[in-house]
Protein backbone atom coordinates (compact mmCIF):
# COMPACT_ATOMS: atom_id res chain seq x y z
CA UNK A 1 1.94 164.58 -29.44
CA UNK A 2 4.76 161.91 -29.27
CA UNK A 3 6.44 164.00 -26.36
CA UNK A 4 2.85 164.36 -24.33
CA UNK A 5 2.81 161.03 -24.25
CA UNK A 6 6.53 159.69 -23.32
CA UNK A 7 7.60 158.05 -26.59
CA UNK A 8 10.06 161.07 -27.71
CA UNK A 9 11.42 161.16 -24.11
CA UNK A 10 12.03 157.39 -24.49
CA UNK A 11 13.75 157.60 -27.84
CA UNK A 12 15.66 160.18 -26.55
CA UNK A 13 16.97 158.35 -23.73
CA UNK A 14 17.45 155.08 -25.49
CA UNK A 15 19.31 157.01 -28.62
CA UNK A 16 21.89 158.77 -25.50
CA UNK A 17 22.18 155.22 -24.15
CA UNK A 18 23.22 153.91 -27.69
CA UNK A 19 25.23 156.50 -28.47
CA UNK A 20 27.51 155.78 -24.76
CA UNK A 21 27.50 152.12 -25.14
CA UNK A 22 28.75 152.27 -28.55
CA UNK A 23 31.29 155.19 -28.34
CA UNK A 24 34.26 153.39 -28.59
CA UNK A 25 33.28 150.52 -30.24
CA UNK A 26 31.49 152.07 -33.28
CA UNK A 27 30.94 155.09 -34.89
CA UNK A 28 27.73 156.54 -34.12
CA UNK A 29 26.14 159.35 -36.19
CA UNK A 30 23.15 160.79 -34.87
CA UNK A 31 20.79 161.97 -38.07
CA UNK A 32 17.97 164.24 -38.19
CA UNK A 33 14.98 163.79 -40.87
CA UNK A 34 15.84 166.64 -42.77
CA UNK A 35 19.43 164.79 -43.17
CA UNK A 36 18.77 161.60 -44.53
CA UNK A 37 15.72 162.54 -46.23
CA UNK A 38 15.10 166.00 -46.74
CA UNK A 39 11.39 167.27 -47.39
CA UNK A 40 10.58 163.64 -49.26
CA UNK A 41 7.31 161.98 -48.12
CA UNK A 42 7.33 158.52 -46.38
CA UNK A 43 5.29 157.26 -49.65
CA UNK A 44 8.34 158.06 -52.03
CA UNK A 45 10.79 156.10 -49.25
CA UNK A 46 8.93 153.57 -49.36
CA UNK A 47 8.58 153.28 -53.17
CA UNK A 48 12.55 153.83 -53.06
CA UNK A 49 12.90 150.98 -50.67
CA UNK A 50 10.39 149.02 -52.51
CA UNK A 51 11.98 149.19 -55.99
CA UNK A 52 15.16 148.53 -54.50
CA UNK A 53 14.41 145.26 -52.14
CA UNK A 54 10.85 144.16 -54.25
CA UNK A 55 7.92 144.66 -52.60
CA UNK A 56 7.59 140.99 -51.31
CA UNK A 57 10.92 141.86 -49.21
CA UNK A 58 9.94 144.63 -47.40
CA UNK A 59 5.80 143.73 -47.11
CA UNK A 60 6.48 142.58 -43.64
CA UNK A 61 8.06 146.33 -42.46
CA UNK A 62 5.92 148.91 -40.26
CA UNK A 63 6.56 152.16 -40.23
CA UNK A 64 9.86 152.73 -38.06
CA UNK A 65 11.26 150.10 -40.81
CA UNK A 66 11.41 151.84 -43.80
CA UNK A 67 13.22 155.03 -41.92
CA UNK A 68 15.71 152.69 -40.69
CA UNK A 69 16.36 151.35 -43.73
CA UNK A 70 16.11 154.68 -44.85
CA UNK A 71 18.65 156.15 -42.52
CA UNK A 72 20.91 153.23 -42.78
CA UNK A 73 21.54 153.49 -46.73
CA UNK A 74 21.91 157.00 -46.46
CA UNK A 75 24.45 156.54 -44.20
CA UNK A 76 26.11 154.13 -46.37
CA UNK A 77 25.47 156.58 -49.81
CA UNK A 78 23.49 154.34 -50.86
CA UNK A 79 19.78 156.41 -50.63
């Protein structure tokens, strides 16, 4: 559905442009789900991300939050 309707060509694009602009300045890591995450459900991330930050710190998140935050401490070996 996402690609029907442009948003996965978007991401796409905006995730090559990222990756460029930040080549030499950064390392970038491109992650799948199945990386960070594995099979878990978005409910048990966000009780993860919950118990860790308190549920009053992350109330205010939408959906594409949590997986950053998500992605983020995994990248850091923190997930």
């Amino acid at each position: 559905m996402g690609w029907q309707t442009g948003d996965l060509q978007k991401l796409t694009f905006l995730v090559g442009v990222l990756a460029g602009y930040f080549q030499s300045a950064v390392s970038f890591t491109p992650v799948t789900p199945n990386e960070w995450k594995g099979q878990l459900p978005k409910s048990v991330v966000i009780r993860r991300l919950q118990k860790r930050f308190g549920p009053g710190a992350t109330q205010d998140w939408e959906k594409d939050g949590w997986d950053a935050v998500g992605i983020g401490l995994w990248k850091l070996g923190k997930f």
